[in-house]
N, C-alpha and C. Protein backbone atom coordinates (compact mmCIF):
# COMPACT_ATOMS: atom_id res chain seq x y z
N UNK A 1 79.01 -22.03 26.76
CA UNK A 1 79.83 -21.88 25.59
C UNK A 1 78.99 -21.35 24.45
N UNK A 2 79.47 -20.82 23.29
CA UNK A 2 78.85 -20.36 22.65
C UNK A 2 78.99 -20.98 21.37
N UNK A 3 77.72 -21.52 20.80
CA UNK A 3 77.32 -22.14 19.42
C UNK A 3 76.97 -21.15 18.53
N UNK A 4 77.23 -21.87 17.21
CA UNK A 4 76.59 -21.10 16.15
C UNK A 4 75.96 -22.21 14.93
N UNK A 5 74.18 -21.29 14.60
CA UNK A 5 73.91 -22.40 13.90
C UNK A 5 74.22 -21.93 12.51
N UNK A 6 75.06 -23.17 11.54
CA UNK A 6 75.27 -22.52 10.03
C UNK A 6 73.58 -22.78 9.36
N UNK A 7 73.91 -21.32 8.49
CA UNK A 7 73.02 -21.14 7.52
C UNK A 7 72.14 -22.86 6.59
N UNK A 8 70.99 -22.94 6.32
CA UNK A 8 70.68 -24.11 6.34
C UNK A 8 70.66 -24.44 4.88
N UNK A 9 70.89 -23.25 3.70
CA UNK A 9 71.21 -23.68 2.59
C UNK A 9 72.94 -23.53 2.06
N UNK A 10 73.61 -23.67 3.06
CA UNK A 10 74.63 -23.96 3.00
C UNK A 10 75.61 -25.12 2.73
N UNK A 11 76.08 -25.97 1.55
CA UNK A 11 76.20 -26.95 0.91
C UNK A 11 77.18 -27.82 1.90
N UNK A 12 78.09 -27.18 2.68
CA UNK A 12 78.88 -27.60 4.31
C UNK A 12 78.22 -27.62 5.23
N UNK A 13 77.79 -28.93 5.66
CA UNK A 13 77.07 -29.02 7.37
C UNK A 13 75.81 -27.82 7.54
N UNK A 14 75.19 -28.03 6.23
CA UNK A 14 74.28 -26.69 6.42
C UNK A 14 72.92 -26.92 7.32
N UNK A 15 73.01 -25.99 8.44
CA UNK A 15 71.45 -26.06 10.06
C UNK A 15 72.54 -26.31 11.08
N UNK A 16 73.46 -27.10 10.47
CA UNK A 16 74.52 -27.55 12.21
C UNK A 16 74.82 -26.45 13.02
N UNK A 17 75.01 -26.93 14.29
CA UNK A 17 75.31 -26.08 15.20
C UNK A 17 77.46 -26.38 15.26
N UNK A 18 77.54 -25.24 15.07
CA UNK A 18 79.48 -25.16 14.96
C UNK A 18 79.49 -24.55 15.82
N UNK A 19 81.27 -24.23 15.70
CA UNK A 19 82.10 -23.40 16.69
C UNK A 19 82.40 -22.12 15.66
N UNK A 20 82.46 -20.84 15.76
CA UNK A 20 82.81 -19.96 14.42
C UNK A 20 84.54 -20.57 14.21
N UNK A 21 84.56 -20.04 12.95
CA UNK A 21 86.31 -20.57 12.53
C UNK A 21 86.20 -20.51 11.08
N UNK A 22 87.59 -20.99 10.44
CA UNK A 22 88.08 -20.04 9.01
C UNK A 22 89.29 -20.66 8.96
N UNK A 23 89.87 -20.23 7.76
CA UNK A 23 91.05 -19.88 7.38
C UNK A 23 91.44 -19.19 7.75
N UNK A 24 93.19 -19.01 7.71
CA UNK A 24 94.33 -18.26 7.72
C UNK A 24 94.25 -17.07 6.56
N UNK A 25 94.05 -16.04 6.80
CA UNK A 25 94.29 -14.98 5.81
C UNK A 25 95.72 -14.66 6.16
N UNK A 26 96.01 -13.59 4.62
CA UNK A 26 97.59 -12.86 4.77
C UNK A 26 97.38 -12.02 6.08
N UNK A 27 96.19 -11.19 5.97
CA UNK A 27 96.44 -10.19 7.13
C UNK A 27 96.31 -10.65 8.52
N UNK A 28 96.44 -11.63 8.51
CA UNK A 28 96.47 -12.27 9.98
C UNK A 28 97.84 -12.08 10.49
N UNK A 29 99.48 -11.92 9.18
CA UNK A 29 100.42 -12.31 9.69
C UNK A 29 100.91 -11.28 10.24
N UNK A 30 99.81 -9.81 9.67
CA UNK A 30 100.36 -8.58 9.77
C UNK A 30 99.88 -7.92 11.11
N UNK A 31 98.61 -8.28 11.64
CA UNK A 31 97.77 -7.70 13.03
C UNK A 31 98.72 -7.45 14.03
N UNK A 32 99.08 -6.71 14.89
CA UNK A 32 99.83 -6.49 15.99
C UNK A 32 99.00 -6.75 16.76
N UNK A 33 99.63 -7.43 18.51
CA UNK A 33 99.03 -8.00 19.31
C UNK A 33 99.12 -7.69 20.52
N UNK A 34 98.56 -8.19 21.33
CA UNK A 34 99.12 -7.87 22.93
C UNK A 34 98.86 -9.25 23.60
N UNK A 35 99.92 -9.74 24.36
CA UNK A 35 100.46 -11.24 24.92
C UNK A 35 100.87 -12.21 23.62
N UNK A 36 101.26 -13.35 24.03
CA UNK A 36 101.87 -14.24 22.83
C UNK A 36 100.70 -15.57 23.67
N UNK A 37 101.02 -16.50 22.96
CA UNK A 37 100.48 -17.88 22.77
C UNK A 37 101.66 -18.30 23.85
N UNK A 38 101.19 -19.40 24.73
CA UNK A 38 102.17 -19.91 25.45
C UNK A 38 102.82 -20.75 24.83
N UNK A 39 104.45 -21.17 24.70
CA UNK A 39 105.12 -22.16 24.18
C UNK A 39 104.76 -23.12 23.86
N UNK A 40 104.13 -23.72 24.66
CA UNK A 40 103.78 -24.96 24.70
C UNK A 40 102.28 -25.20 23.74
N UNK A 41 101.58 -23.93 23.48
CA UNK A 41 100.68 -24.14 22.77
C UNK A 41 101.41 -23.83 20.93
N UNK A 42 102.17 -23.09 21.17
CA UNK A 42 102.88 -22.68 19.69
C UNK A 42 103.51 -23.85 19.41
N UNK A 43 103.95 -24.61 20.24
CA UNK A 43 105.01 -26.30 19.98
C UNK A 43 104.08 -27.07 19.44
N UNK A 44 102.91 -27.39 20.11
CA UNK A 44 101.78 -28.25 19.11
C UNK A 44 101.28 -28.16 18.40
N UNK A 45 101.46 -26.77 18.24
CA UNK A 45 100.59 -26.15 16.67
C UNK A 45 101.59 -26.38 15.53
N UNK A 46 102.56 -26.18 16.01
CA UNK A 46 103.54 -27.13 14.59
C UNK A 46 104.08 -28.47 15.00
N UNK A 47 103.76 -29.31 15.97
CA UNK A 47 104.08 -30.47 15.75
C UNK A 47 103.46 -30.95 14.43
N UNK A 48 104.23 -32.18 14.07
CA UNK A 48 103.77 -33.24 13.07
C UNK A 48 103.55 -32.33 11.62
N UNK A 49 104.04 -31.31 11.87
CA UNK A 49 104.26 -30.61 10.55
C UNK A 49 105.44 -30.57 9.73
N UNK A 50 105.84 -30.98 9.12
CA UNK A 50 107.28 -30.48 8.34
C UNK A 50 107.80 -29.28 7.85
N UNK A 51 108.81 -28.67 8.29
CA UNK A 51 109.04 -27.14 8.22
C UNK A 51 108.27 -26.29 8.20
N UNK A 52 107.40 -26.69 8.99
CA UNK A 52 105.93 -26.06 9.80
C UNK A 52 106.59 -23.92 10.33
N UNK A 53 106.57 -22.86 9.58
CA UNK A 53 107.16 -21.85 9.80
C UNK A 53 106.88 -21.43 11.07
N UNK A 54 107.81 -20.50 11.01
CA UNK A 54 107.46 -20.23 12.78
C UNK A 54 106.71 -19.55 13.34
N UNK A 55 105.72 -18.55 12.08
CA UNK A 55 104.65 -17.92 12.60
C UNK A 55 103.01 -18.60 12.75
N UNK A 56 103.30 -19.97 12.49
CA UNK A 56 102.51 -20.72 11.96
C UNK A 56 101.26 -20.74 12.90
N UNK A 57 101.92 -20.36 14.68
CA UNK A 57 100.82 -20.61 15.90
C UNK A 57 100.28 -19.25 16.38
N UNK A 58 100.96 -17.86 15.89
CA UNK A 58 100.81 -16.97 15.80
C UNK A 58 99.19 -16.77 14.91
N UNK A 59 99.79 -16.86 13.52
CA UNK A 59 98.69 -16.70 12.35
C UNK A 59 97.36 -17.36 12.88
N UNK A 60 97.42 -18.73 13.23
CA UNK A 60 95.97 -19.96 13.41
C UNK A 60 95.76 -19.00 14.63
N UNK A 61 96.07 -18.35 15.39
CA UNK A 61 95.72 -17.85 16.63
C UNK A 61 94.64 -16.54 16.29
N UNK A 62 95.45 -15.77 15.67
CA UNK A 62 94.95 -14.75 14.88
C UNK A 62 93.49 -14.77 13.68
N UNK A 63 93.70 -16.13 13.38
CA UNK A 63 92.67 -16.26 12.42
C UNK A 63 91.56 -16.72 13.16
N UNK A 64 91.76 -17.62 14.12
CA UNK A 64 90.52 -17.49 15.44
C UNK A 64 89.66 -16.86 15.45
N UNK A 65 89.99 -15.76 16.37
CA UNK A 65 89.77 -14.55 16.34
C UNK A 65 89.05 -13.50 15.88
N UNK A 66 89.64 -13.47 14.08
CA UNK A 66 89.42 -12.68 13.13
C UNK A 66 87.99 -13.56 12.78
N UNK A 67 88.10 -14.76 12.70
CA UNK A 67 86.88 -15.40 11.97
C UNK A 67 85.67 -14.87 12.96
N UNK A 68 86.05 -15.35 14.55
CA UNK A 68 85.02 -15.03 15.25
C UNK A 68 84.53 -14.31 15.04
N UNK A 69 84.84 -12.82 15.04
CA UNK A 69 84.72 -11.48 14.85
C UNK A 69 83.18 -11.55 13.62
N UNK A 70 84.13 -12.02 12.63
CA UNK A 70 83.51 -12.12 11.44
C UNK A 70 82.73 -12.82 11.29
N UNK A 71 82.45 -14.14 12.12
CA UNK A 71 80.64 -14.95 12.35
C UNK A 71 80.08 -14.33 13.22
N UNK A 72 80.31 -14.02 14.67
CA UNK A 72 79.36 -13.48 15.38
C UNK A 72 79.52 -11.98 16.05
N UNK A 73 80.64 -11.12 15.35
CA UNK A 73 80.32 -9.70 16.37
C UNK A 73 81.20 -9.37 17.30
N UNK A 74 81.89 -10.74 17.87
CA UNK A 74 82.41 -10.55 19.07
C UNK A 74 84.01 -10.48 18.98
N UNK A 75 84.92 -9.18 19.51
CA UNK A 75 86.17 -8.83 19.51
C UNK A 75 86.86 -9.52 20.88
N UNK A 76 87.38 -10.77 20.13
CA UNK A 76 88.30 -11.06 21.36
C UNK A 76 89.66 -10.44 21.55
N UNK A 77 89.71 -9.97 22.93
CA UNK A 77 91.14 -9.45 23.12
C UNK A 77 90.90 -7.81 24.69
N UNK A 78 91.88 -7.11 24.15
CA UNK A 78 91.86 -5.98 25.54
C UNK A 78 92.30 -4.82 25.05
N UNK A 79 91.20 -3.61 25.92
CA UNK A 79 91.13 -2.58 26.04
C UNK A 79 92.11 -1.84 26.29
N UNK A 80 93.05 -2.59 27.17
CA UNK A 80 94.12 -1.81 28.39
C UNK A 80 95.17 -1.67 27.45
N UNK A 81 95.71 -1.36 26.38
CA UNK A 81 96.92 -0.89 25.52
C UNK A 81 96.27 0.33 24.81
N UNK A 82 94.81 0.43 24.12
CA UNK A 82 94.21 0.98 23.37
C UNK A 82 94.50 0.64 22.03
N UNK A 83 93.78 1.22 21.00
CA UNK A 83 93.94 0.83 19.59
C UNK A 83 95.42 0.04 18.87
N UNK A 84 95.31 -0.21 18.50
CA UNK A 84 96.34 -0.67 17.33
C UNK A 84 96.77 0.29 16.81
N UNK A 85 97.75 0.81 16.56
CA UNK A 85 98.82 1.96 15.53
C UNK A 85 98.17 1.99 14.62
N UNK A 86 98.39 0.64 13.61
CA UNK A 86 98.32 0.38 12.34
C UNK A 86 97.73 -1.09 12.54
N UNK A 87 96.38 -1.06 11.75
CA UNK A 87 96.05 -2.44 11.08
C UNK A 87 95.53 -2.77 9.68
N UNK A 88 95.40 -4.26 9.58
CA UNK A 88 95.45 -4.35 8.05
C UNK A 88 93.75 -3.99 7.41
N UNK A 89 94.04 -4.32 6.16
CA UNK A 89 92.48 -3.91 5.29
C UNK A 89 92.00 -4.84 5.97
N UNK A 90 90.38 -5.00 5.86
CA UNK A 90 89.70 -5.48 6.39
C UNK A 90 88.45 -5.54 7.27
N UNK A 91 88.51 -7.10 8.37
CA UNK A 91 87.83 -7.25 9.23
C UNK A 91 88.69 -6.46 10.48
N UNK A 92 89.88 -6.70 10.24
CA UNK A 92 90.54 -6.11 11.71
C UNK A 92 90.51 -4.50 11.75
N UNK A 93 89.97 -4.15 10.79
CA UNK A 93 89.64 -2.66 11.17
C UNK A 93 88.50 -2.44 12.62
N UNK A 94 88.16 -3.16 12.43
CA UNK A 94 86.84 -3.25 13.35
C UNK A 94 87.68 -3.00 14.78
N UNK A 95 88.63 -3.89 14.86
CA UNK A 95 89.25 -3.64 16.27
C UNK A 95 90.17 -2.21 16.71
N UNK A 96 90.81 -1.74 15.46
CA UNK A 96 90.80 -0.59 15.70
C UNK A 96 89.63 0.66 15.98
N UNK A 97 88.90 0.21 15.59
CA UNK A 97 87.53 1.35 15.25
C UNK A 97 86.98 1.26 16.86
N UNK A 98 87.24 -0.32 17.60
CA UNK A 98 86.79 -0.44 18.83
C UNK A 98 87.79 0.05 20.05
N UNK A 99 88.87 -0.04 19.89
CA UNK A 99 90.13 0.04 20.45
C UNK A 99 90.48 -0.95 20.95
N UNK A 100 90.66 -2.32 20.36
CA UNK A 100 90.63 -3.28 20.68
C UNK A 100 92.02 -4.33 19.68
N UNK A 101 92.95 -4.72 21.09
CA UNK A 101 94.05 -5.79 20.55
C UNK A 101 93.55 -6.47 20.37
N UNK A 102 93.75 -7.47 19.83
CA UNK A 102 94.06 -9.62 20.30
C UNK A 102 94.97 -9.84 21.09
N UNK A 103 94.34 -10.78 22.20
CA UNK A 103 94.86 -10.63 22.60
C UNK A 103 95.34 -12.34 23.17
N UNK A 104 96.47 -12.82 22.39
CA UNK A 104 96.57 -14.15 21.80
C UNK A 104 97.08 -15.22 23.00
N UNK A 105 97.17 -14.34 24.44
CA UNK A 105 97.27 -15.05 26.00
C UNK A 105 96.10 -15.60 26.36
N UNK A 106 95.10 -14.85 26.07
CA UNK A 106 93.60 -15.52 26.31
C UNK A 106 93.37 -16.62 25.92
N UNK A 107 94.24 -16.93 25.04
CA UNK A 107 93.73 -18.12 23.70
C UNK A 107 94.24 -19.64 24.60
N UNK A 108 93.55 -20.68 24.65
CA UNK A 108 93.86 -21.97 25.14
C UNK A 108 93.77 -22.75 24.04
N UNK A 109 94.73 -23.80 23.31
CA UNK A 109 94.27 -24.69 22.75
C UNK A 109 93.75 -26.11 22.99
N UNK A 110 92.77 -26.11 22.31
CA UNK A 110 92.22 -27.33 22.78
C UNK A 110 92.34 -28.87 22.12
N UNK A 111 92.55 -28.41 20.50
CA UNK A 111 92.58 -30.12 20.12
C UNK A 111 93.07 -30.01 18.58
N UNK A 112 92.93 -30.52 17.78
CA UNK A 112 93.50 -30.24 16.13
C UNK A 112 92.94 -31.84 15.81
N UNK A 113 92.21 -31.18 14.77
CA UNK A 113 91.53 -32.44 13.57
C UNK A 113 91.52 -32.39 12.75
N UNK A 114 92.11 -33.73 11.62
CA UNK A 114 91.80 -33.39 10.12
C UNK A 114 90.74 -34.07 9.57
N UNK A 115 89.92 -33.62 8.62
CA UNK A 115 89.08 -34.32 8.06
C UNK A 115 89.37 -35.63 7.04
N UNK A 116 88.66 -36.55 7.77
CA UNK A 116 88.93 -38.22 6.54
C UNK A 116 89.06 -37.88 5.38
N UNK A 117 90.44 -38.73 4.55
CA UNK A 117 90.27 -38.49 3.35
C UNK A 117 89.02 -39.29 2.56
N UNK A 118 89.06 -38.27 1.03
CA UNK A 118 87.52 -38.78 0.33
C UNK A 118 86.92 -38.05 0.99
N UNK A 119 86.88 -37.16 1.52
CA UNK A 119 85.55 -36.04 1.79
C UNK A 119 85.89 -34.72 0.74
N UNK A 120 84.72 -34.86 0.19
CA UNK A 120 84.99 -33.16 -0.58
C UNK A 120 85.60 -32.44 -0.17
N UNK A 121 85.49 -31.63 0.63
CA UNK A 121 85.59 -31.29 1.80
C UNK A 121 86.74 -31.40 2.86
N UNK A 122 87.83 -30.74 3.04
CA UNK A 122 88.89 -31.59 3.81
C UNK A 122 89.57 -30.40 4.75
N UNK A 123 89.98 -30.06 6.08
CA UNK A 123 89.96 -29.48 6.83
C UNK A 123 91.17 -29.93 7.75
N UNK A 124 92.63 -29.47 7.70
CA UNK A 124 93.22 -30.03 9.14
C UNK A 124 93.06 -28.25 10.15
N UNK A 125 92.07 -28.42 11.19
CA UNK A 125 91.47 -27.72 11.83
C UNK A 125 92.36 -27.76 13.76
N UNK A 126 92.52 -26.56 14.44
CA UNK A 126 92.75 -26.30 15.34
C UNK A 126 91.53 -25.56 16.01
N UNK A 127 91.16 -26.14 17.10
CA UNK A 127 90.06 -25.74 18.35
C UNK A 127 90.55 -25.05 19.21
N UNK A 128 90.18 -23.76 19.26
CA UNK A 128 90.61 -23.11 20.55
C UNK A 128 89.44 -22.81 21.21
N UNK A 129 89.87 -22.30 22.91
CA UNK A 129 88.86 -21.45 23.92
C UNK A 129 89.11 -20.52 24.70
N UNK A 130 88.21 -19.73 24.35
CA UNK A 130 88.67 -18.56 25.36
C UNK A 130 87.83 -18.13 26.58
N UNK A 131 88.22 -18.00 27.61
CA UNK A 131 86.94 -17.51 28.66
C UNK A 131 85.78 -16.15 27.89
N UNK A 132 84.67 -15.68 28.71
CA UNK A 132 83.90 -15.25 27.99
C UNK A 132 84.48 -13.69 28.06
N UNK A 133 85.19 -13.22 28.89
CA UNK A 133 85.43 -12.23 29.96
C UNK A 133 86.63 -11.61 29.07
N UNK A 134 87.11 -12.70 27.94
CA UNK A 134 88.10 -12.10 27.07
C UNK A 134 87.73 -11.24 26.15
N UNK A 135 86.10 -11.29 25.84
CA UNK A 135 85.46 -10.53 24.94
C UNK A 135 85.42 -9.10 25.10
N UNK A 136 86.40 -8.37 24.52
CA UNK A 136 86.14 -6.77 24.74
C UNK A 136 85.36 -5.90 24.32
N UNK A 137 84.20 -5.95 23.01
CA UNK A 137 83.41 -5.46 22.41
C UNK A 137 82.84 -6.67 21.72
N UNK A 138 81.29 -6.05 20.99
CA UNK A 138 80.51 -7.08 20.66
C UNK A 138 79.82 -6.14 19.86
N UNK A 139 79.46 -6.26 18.69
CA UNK A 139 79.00 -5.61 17.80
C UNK A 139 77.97 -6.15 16.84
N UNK A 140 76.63 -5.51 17.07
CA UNK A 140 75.30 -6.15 16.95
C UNK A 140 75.05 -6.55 14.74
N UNK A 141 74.42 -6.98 14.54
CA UNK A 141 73.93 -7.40 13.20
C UNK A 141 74.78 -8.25 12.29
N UNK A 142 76.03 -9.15 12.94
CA UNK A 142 76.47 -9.97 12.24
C UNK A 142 75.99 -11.04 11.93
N UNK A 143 74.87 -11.59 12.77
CA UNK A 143 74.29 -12.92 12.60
C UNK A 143 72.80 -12.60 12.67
N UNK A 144 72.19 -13.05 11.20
CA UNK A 144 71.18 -13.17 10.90
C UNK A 144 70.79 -14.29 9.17
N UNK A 145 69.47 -14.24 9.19
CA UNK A 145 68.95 -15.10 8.39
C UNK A 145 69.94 -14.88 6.91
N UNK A 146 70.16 -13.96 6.75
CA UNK A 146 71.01 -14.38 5.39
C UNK A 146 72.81 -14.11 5.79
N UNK A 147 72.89 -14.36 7.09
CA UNK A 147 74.84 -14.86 7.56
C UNK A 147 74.86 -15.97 7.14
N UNK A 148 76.34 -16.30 7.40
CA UNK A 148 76.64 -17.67 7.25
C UNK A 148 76.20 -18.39 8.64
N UNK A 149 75.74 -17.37 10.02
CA UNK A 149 76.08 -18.15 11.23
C UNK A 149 74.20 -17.47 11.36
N UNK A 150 73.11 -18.44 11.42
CA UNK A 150 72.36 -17.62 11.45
C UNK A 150 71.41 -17.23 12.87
N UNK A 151 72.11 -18.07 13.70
CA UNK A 151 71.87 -17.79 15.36
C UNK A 151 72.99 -18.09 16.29
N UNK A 152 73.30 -17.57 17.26
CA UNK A 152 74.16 -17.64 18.22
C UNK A 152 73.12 -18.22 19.81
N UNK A 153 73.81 -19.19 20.47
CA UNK A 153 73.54 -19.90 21.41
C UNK A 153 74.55 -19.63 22.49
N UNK A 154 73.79 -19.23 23.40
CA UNK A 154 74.69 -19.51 24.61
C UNK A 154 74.79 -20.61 25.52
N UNK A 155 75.47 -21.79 25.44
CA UNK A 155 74.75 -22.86 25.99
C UNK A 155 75.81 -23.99 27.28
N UNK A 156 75.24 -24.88 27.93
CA UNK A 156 76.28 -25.52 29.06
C UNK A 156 76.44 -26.69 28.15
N UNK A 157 77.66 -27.48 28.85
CA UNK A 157 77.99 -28.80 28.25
C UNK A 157 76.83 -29.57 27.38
N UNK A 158 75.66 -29.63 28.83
CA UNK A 158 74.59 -30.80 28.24
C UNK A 158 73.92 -30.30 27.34
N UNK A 159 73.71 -28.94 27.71
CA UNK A 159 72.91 -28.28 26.53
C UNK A 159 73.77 -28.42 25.09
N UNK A 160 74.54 -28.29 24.79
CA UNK A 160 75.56 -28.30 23.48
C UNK A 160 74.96 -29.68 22.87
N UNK A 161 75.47 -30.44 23.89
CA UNK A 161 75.45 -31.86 23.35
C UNK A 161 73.84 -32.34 22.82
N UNK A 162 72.79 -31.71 23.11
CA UNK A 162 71.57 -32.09 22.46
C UNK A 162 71.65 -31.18 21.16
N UNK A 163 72.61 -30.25 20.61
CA UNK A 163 72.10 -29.80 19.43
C UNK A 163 72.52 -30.60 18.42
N UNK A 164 71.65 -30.19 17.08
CA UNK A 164 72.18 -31.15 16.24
C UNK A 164 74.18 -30.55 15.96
N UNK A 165 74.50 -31.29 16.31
CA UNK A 165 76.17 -31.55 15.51
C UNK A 165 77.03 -32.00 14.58
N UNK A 166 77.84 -31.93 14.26
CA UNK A 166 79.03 -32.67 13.97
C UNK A 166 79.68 -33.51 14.53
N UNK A 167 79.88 -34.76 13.95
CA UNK A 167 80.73 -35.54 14.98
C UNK A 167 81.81 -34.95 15.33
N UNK A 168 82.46 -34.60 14.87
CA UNK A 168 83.74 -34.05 15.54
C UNK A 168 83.58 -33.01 16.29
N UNK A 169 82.41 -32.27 16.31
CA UNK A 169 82.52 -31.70 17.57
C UNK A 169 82.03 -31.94 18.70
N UNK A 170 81.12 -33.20 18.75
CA UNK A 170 80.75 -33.53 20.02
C UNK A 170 82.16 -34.37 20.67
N UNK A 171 83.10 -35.09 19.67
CA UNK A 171 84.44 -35.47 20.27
C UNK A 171 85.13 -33.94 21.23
N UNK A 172 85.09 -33.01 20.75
CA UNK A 172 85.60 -31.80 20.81
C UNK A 172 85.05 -31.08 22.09
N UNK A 173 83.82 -31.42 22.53
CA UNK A 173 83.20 -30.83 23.37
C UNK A 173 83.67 -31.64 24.18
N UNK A 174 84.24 -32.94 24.44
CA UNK A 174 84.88 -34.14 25.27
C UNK A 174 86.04 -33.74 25.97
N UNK A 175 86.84 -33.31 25.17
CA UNK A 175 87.86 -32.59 25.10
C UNK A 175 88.04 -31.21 26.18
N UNK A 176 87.07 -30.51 25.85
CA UNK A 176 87.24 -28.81 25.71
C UNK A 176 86.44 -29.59 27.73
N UNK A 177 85.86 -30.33 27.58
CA UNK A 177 85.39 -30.09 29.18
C UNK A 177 86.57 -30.93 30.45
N UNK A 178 87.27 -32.12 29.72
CA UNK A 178 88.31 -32.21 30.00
C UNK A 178 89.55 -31.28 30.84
N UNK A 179 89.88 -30.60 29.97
CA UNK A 179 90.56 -29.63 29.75
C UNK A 179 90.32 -28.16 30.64
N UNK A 180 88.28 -27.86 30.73
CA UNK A 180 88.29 -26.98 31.77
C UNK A 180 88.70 -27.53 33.13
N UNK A 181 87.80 -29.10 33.33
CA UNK A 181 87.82 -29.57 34.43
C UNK A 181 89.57 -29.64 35.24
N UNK A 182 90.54 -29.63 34.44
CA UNK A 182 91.84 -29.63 35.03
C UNK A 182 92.39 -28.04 35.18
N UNK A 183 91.39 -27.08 35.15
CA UNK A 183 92.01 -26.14 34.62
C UNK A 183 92.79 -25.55 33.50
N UNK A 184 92.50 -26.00 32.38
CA UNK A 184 93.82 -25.94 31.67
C UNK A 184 95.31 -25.85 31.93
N UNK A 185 95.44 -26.87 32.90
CA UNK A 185 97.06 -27.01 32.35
C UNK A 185 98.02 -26.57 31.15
N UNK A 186 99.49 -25.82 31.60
CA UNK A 186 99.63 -25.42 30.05
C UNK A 186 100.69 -26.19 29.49
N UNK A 187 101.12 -27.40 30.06
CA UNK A 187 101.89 -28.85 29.71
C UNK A 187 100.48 -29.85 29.45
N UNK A 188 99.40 -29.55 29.26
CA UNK A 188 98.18 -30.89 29.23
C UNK A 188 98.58 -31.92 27.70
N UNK A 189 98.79 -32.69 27.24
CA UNK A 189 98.64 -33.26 26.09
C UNK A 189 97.41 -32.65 25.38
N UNK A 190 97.60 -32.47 23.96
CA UNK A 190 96.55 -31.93 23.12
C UNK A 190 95.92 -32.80 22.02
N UNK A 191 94.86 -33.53 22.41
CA UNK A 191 94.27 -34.66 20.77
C UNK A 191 94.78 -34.04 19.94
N UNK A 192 94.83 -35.01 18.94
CA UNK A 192 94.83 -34.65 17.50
C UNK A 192 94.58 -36.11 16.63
N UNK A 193 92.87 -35.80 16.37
CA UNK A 193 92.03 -36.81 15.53
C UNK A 193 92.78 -36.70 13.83
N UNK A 194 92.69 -38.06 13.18
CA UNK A 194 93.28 -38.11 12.03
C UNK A 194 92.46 -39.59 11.40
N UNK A 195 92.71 -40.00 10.39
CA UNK A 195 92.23 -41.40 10.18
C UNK A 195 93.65 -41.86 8.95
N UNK A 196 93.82 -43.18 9.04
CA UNK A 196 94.71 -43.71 8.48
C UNK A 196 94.52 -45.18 8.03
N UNK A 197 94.09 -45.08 6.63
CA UNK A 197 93.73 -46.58 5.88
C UNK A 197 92.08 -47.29 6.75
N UNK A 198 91.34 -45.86 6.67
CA UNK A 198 90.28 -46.01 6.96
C UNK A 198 89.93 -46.19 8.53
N UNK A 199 91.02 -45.66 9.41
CA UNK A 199 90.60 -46.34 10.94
C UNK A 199 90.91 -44.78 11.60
N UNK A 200 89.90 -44.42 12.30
CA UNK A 200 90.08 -43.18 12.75
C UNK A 200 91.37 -43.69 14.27
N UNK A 201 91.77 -42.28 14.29
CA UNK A 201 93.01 -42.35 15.20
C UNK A 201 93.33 -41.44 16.41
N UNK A 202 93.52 -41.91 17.11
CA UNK A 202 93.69 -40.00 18.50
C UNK A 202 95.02 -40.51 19.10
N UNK A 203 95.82 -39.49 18.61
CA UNK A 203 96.92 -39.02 19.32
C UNK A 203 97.14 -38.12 20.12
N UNK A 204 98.24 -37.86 20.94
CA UNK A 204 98.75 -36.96 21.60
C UNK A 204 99.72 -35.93 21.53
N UNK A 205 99.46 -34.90 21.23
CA UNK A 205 100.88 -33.78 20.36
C UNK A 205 100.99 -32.53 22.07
């Protein structure tokens, strides 16, 4: 799997080893795609939301993606349609420039966490994975000493688990091996870590 270590004067988890990821931009809602998200992964992405919109598993899918792109280089998605018509300003130019969709079938979800309240800091976050083989281009000089991501790791379960982390992502790495080990099922129950009056919590969405 592939790690990334954040920048170490970075005031968020700064030296940790992460997963790349981001926010939802506007132009996420606009990217044209090739495959959809399976139902069942678009149903949990708005569970427990209230009038949670309906592009809601679309966009987090898209912003994946786009972030990846944008920490380490790497265009997830496929060759076999060719370019995009039209895409937005941006990072997703890049995928046109490569000839490269998203390609949002690849995408597995794996888990959704929010960060405890009282943290500066507060995050309700979706984990996805994609095989490596989804990667259609890779584009050199995004990660270095003054990125936000300033090394990329290629690494196995055990190996992950000795870097320094985040708790929540060594829960996450629990998860994500889970989840290969069954194959990904695309009915599997999906965590979703939360805390409530101080007691952390794992549900099933």
């Amino acid at each position: 799997m592939l790690m990334g270590r954040r920048h170490a004067g970075l005031a968020f988890m700064g030296g940790k080893f992460v997963f790349p990821g981001g926010r939802i931009e506007l132009s996420d809602r606009q990217m044209p795609v090739a495959g959809a998200l399976s139902q069942r992964a678009d149903d949990a992405l708005r569970a427990k939301l209230p009038r949670a919109p309906h592009h809601l598993g679309r966009s987090l899918a898209l912003a994946a993606i786009r972030e990846t792109y944008e920490e380490t280089g790497l265009l997830i998605g496929t060759r076999d349609y060719g370019a995009p018509d039209t895409v937005p300003e941006g990072a997703w130019q890049a995928f046109a420039e490569e000839g490269v969709m998203p390609d949002l079938e690849a995408l597995h979800l794996v888990a959704r966490a929010i960060t405890p309240p009282k943290r500066p800091r507060r995050f309700d976050t979706r984990f996805f994975v994609v095989d490596r083989k989804a990667v259609a281009a890779e584009r050199p000089g995004i990660v270095g000493p003054d990125s936000e991501l300033t090394e990329l790791a290629w690494v196995d379960l055990d190996a992950a688990r000795k870097l320094d982390l985040p708790r929540i992502t060594r829960v996450i790495l629990d998860d994500l091996e889970a989840a290969a080990a069954a194959g990904f099922p695309p009915y599997r129950p999906i965590p979703f870590y939360f805390e409530r009056h101080g007691k952390g919590l794992r549900e099933e969405i």
